[in-house]
PDB file of N, CA and C in Angstrom:
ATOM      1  N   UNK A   1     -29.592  32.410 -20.603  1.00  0.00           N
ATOM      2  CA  UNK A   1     -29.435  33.671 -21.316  1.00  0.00           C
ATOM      3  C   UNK A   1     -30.803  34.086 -21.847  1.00  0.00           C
ATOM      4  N   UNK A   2     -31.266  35.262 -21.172  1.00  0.00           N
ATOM      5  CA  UNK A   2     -32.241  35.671 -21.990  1.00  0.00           C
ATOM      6  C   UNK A   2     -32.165  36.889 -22.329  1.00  0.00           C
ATOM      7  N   UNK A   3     -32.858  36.964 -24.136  1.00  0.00           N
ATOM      8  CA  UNK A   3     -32.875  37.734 -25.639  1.00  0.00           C
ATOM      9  C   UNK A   3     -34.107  39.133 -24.750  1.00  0.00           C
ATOM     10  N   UNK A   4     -34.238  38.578 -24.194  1.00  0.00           N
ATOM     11  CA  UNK A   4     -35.879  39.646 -24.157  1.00  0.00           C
ATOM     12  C   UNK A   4     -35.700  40.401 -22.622  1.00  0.00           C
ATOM     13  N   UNK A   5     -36.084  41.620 -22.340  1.00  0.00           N
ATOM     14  CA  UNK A   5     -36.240  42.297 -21.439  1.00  0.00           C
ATOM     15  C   UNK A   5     -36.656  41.803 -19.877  1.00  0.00           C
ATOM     16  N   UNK A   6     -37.127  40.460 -20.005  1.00  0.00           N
ATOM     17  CA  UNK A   6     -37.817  39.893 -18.938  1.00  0.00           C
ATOM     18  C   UNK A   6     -37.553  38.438 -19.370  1.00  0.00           C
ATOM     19  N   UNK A   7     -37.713  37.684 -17.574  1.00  0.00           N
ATOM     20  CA  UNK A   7     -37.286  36.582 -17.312  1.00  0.00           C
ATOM     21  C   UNK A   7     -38.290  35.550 -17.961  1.00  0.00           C
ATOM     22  N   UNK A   8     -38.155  34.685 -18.387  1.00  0.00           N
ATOM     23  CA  UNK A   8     -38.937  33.335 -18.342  1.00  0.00           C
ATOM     24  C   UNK A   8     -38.681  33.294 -19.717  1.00  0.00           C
ATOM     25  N   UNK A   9     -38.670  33.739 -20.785  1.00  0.00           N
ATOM     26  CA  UNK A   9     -38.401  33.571 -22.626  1.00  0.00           C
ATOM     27  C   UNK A   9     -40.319  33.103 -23.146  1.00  0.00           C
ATOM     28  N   UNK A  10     -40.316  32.078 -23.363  1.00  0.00           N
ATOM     29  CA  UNK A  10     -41.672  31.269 -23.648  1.00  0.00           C
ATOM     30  C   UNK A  10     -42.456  30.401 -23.019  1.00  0.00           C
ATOM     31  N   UNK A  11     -41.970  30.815 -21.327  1.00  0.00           N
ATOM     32  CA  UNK A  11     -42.747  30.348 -20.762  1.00  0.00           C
ATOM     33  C   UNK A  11     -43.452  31.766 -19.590  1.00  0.00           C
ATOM     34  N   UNK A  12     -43.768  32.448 -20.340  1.00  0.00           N
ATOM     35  CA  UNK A  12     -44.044  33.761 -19.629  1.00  0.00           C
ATOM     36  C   UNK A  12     -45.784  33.811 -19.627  1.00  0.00           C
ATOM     37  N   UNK A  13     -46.380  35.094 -19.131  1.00  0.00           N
ATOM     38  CA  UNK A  13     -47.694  35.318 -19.660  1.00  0.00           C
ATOM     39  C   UNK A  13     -47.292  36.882 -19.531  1.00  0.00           C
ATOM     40  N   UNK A  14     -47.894  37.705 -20.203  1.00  0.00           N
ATOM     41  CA  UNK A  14     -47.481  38.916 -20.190  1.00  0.00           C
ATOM     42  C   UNK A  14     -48.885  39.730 -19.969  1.00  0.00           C
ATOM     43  N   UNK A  15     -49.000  41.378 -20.090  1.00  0.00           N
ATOM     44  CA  UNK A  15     -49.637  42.039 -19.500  1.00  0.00           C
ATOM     45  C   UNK A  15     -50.046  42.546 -21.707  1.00  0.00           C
ATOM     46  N   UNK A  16     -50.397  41.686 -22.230  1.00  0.00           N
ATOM     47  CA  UNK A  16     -50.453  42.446 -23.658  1.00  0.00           C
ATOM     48  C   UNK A  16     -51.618  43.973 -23.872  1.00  0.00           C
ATOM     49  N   UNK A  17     -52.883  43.591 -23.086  1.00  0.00           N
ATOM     50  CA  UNK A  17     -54.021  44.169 -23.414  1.00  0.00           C
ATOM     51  C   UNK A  17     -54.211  44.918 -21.599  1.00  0.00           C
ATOM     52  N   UNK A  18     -53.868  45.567 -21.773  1.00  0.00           N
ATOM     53  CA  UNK A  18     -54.318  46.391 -20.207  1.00  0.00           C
ATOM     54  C   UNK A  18     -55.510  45.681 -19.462  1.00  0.00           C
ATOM     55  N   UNK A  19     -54.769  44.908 -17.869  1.00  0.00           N
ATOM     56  CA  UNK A  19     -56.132  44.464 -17.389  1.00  0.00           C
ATOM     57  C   UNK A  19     -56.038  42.849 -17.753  1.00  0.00           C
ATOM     58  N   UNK A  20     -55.644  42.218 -19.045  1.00  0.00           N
ATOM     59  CA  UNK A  20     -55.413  40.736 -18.811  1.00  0.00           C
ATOM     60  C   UNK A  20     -54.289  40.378 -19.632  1.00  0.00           C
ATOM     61  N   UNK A  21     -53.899  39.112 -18.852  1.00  0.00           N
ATOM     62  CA  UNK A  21     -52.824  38.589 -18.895  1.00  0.00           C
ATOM     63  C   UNK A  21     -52.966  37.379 -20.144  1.00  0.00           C
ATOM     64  N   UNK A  22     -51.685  37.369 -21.204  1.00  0.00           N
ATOM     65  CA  UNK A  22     -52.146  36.215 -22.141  1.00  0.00           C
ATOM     66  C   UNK A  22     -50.887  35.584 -22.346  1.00  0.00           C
ATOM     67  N   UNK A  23     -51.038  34.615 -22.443  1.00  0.00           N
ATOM     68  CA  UNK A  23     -49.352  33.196 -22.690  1.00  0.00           C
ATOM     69  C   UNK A  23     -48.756  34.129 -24.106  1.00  0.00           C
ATOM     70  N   UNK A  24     -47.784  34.199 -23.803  1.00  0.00           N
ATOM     71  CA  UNK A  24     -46.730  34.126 -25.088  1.00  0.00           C
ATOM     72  C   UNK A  24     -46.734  33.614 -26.099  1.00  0.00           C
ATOM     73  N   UNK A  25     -45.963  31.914 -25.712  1.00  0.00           N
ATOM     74  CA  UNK A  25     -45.773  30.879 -25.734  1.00  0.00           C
ATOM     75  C   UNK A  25     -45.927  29.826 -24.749  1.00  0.00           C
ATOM     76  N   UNK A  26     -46.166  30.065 -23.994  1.00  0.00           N
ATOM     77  CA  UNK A  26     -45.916  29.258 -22.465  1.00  0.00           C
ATOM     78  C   UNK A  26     -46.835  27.629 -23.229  1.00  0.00           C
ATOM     79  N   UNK A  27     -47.438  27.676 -23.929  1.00  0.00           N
ATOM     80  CA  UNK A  27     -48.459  26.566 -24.482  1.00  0.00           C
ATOM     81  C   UNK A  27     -47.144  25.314 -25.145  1.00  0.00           C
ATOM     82  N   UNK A  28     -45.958  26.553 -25.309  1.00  0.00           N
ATOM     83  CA  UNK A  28     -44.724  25.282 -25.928  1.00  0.00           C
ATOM     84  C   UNK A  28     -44.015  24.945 -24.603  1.00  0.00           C
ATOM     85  N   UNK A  29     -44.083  25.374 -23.457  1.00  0.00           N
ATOM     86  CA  UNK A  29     -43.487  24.718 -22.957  1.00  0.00           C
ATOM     87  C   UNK A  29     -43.576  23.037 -22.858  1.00  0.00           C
ATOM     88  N   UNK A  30     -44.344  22.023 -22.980  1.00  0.00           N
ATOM     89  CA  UNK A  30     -44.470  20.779 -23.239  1.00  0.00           C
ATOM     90  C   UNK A  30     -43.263  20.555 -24.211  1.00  0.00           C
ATOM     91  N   UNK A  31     -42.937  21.652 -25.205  1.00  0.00           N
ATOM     92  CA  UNK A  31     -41.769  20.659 -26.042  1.00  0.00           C
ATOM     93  C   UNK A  31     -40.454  21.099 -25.678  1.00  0.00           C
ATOM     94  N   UNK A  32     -40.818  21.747 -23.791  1.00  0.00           N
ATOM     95  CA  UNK A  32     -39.459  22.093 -23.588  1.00  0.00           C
ATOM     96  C   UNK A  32     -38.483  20.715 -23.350  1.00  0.00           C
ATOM     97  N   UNK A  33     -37.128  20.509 -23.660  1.00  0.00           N
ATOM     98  CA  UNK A  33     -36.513  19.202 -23.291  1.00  0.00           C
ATOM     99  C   UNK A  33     -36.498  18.920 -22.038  1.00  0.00           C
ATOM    100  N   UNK A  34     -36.653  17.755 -21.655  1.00  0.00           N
ATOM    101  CA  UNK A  34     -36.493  17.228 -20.449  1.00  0.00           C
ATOM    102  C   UNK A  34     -35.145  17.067 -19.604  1.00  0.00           C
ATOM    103  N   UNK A  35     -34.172  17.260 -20.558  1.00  0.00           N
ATOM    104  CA  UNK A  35     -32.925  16.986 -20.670  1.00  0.00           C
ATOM    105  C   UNK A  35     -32.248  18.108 -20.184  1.00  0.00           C
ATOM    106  N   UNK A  36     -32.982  19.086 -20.203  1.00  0.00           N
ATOM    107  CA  UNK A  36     -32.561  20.286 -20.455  1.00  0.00           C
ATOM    108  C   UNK A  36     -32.554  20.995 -18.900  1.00  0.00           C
ATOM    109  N   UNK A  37     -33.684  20.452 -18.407  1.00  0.00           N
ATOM    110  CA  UNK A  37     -34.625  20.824 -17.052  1.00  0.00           C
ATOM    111  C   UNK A  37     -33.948  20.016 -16.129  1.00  0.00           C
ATOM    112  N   UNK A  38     -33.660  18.830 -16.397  1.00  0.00           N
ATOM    113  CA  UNK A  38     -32.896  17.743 -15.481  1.00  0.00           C
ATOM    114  C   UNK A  38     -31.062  18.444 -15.099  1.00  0.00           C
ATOM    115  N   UNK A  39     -30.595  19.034 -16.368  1.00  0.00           N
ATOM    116  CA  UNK A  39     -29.404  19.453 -16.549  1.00  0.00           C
ATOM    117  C   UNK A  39     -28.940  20.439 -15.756  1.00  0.00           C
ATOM    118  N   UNK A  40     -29.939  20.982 -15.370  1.00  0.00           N
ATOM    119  CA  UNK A  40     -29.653  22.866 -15.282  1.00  0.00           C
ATOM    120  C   UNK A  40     -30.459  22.543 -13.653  1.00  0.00           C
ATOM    121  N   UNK A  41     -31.307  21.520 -13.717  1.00  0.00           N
ATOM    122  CA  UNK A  41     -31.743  21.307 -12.363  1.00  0.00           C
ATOM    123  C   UNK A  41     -32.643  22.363 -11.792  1.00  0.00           C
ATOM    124  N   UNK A  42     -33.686  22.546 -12.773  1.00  0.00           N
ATOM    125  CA  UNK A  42     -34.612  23.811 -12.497  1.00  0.00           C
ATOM    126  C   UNK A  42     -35.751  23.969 -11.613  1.00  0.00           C
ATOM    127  N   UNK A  43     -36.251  22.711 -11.618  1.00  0.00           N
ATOM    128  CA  UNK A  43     -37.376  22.299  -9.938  1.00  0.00           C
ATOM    129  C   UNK A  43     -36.956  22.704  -8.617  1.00  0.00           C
ATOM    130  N   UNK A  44     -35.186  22.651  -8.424  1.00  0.00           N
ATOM    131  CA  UNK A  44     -34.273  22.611  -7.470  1.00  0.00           C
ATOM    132  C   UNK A  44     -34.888  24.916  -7.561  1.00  0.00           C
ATOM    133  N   UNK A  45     -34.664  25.062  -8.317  1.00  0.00           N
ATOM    134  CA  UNK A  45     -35.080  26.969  -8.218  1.00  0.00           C
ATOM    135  C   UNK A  45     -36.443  27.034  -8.354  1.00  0.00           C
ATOM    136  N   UNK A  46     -37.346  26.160  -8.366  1.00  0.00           N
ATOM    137  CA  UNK A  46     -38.882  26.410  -8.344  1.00  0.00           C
ATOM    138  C   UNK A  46     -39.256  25.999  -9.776  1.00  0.00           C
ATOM    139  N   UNK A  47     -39.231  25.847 -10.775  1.00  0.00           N
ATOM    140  CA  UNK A  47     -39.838  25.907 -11.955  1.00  0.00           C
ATOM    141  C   UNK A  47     -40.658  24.506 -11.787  1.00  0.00           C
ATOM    142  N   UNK A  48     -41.847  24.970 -12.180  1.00  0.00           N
ATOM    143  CA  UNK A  48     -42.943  23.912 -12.143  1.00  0.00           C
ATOM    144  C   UNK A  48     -43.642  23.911 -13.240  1.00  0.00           C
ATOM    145  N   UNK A  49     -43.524  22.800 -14.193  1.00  0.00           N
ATOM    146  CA  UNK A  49     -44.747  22.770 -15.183  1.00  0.00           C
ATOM    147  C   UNK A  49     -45.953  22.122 -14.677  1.00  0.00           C
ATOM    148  N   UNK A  50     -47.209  22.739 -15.092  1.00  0.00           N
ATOM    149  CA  UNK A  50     -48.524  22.692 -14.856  1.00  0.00           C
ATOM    150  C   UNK A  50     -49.309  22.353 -15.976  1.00  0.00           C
ATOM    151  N   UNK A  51     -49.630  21.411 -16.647  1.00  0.00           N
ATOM    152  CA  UNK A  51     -50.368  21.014 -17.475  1.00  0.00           C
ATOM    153  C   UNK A  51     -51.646  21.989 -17.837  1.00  0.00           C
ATOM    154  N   UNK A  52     -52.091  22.694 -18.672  1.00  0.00           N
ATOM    155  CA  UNK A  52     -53.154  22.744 -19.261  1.00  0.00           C
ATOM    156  C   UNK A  52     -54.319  22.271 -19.449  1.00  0.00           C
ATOM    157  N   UNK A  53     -55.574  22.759 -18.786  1.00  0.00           N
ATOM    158  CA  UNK A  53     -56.569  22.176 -18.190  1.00  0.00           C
ATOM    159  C   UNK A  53     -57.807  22.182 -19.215  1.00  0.00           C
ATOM    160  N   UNK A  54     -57.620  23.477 -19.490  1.00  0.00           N
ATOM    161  CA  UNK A  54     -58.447  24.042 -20.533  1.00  0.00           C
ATOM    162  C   UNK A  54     -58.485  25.382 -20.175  1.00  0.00           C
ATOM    163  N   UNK A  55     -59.555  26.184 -20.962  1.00  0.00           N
ATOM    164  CA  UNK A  55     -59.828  27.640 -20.917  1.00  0.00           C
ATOM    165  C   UNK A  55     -61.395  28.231 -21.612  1.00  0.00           C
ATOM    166  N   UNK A  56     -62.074  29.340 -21.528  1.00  0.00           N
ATOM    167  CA  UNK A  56     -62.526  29.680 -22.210  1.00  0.00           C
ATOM    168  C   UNK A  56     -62.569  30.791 -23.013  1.00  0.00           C
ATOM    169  N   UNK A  57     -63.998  31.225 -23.827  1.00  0.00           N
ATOM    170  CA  UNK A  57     -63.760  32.316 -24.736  1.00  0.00           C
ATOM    171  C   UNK A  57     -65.072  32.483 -24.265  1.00  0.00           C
ATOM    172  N   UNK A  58     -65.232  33.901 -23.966  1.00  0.00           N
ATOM    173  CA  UNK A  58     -66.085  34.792 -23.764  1.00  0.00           C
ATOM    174  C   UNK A  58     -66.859  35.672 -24.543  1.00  0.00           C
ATOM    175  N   UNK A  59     -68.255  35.436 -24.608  1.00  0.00           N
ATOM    176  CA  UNK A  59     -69.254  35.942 -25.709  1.00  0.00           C
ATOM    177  C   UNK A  59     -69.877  37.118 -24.617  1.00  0.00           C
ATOM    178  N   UNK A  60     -70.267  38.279 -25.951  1.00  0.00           N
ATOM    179  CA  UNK A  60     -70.569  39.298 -25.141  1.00  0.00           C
ATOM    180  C   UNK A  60     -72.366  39.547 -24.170  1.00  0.00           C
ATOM    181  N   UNK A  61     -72.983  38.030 -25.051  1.00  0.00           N
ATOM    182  CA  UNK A  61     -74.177  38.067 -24.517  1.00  0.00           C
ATOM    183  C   UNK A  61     -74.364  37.773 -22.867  1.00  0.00           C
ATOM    184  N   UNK A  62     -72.483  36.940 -22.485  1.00  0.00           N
ATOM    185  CA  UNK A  62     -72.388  36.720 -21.403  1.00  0.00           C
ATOM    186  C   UNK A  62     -72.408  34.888 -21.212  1.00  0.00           C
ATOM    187  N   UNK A  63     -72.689  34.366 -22.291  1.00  0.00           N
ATOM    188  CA  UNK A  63     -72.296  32.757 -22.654  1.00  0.00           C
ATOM    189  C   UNK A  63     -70.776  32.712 -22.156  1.00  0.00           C
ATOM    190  N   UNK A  64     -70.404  31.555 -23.075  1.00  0.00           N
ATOM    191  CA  UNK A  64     -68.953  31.412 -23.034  1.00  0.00           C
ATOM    192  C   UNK A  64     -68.724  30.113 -24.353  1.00  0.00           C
ATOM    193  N   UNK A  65     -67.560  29.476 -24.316  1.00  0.00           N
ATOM    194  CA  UNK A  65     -67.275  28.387 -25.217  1.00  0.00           C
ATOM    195  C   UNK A  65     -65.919  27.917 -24.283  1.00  0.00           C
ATOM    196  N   UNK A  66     -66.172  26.866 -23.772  1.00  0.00           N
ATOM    197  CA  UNK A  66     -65.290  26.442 -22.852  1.00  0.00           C
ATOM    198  C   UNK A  66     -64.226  25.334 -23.717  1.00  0.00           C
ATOM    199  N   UNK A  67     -62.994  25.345 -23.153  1.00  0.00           N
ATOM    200  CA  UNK A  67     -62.311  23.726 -24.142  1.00  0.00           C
ATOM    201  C   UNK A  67     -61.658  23.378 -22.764  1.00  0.00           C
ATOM    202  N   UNK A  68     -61.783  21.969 -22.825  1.00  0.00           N
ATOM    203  CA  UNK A  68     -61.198  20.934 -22.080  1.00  0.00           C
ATOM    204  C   UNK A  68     -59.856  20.390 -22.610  1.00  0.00           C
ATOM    205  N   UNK A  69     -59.396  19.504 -21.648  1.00  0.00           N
ATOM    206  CA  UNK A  69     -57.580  18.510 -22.095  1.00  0.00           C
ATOM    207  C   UNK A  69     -58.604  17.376 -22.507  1.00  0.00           C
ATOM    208  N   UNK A  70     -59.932  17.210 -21.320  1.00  0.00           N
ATOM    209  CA  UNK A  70     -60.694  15.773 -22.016  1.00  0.00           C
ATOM    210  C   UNK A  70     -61.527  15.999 -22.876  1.00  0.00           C
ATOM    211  N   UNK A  71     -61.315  15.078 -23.961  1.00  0.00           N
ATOM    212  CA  UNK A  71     -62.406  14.924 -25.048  1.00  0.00           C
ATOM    213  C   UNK A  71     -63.930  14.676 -24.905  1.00  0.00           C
ATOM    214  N   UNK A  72     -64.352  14.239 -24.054  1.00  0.00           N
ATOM    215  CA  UNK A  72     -65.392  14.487 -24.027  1.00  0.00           C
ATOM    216  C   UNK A  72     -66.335  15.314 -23.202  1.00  0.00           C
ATOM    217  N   UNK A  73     -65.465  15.820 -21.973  1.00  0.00           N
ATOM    218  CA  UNK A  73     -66.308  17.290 -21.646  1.00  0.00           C
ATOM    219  C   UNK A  73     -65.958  18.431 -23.060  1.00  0.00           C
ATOM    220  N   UNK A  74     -64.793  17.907 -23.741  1.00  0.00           N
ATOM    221  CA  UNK A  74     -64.769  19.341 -24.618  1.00  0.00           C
ATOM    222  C   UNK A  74     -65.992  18.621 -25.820  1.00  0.00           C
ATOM    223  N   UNK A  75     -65.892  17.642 -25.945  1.00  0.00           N
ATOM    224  CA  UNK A  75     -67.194  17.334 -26.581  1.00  0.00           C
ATOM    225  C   UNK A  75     -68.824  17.734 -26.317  1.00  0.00           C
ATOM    226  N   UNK A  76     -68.846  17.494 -25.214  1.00  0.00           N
ATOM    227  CA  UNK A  76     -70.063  18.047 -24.781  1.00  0.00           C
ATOM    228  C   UNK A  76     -70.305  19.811 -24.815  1.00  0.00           C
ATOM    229  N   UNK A  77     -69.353  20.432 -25.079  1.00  0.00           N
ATOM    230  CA  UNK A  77     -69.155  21.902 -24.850  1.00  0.00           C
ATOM    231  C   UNK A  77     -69.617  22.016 -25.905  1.00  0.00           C
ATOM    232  N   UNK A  78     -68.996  21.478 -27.318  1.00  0.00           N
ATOM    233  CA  UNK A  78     -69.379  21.957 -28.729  1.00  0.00           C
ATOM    234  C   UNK A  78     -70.986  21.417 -28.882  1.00  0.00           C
ATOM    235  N   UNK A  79     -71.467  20.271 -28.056  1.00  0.00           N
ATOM    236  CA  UNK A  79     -72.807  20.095 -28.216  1.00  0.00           C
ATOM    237  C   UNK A  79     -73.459  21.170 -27.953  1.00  0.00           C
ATOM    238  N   UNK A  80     -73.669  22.053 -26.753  1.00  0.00           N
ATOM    239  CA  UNK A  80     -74.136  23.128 -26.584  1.00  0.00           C
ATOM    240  C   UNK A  80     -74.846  23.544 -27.381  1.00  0.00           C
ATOM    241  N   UNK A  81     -73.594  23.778 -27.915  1.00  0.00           N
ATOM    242  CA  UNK A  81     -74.013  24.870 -29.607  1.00  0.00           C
ATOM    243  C   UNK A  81     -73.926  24.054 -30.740  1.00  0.00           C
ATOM    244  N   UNK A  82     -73.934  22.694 -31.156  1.00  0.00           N
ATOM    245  CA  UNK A  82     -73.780  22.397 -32.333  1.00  0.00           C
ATOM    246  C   UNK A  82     -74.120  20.754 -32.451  1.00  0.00           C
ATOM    247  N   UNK A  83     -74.933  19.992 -32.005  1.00  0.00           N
ATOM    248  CA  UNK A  83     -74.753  18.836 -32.059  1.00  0.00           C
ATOM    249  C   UNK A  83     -73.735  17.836 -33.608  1.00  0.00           C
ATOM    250  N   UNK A  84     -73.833  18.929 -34.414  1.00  0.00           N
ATOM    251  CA  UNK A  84     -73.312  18.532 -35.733  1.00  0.00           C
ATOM    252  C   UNK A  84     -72.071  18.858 -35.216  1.00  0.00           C
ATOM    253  N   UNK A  85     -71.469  19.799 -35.233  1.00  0.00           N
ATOM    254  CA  UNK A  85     -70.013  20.360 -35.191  1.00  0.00           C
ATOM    255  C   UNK A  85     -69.233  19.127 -33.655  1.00  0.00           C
ATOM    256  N   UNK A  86     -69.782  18.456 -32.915  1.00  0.00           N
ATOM    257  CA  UNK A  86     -69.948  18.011 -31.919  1.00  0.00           C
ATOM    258  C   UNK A  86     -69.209  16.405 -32.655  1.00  0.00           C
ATOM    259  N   UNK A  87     -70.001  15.953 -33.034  1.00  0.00           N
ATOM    260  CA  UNK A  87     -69.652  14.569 -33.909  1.00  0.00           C
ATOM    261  C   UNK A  87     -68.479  14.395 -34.881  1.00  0.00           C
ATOM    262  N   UNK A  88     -68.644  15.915 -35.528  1.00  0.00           N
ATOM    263  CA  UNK A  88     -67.607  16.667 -36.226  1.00  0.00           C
ATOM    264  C   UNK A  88     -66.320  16.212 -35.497  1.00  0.00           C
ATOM    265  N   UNK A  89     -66.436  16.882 -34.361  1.00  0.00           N
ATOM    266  CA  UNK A  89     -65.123  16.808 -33.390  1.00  0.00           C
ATOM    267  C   UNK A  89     -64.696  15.642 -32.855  1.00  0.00           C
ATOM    268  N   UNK A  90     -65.663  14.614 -33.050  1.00  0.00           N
ATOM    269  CA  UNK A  90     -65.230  13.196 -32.775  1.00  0.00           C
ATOM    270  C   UNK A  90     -64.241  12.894 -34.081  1.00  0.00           C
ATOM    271  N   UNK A  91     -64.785  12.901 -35.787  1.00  0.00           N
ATOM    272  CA  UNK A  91     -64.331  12.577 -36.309  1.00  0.00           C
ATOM    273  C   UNK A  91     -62.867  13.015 -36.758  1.00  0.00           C
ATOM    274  N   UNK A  92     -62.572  14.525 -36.126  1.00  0.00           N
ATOM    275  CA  UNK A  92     -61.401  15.279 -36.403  1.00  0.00           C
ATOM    276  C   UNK A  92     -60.725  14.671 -35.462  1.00  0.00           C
ATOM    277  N   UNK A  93     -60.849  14.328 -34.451  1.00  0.00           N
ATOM    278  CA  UNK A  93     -59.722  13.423 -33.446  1.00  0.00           C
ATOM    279  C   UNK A  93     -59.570  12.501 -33.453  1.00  0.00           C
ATOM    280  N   UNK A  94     -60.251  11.863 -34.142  1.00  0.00           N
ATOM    281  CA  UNK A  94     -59.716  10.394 -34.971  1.00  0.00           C
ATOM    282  C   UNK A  94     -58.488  10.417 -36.009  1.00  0.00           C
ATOM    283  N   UNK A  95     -58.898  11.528 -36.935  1.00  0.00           N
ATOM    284  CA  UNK A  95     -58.240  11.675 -38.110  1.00  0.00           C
ATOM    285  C   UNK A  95     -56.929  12.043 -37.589  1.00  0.00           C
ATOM    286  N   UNK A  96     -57.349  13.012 -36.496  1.00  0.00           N
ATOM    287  CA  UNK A  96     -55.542  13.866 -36.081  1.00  0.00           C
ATOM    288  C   UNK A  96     -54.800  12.894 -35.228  1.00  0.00           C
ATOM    289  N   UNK A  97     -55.369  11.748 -34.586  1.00  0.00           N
ATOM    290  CA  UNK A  97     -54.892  10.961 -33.637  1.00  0.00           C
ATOM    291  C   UNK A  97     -53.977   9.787 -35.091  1.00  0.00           C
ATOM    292  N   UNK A  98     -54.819   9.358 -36.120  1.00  0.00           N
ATOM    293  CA  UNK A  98     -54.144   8.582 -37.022  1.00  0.00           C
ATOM    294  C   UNK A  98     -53.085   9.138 -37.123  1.00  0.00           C
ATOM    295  N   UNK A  99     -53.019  10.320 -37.931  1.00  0.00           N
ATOM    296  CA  UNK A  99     -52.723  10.860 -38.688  1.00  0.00           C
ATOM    297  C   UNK A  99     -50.870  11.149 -37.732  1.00  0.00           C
ATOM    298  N   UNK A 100     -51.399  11.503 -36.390  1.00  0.00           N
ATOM    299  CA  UNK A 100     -49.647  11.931 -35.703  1.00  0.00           C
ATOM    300  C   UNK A 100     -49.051  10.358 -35.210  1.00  0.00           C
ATOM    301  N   UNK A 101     -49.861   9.306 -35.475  1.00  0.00           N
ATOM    302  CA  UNK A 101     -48.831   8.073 -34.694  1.00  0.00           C
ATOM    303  C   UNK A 101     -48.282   7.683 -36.146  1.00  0.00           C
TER     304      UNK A 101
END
């Protein structure tokens, strides 16, 4: 059952800004149930989750700021620009890695 005008609910990307396309939600699909997908037998109609690789953000000088799934190419990205903010990011994924087990 879907609430919204168009198929997929939160796992969509839509047309928000004329010209590019941006996730919804599609970033929750990971906490879609497994249970749910197995049930309804949705691979069997095509549905494929695709893991998240990374992405970037685009500066107008024509740079960029790239993020990775791995920690340390996304580490090396923030070196670029920040050797501080860089180490930074070691210590914040420590803390957030404690912090969720």
């Amino acid at each position: 059952v879907e609430k919204n005008d168009w198929v997929g609910g939160a796992a969509t990307s839509r047309e928000l800004t004329p010209g590019f396309l941006y996730s919804n939600c599609s970033y929750v699909c990971s906490l879609f149930r497994p249970e749910i997908m197995r049930d309804l037998d949705l691979p069997r109609f095509g549905l494929q989750v695709i893991s998240y690789e990374g992405g970037a953000v685009f500066r107008r000088d024509g740079d960029y700021l790239a993020n990775y799934r791995d920690h340390d190419a996304h580490r090396r990205e923030f070196a670029r620009f920040s050797k501080r903010d860089a180490e930074a990011y070691d210590r914040y994924s420590r803390d957030v890695t404690r912090q969720c087990r």
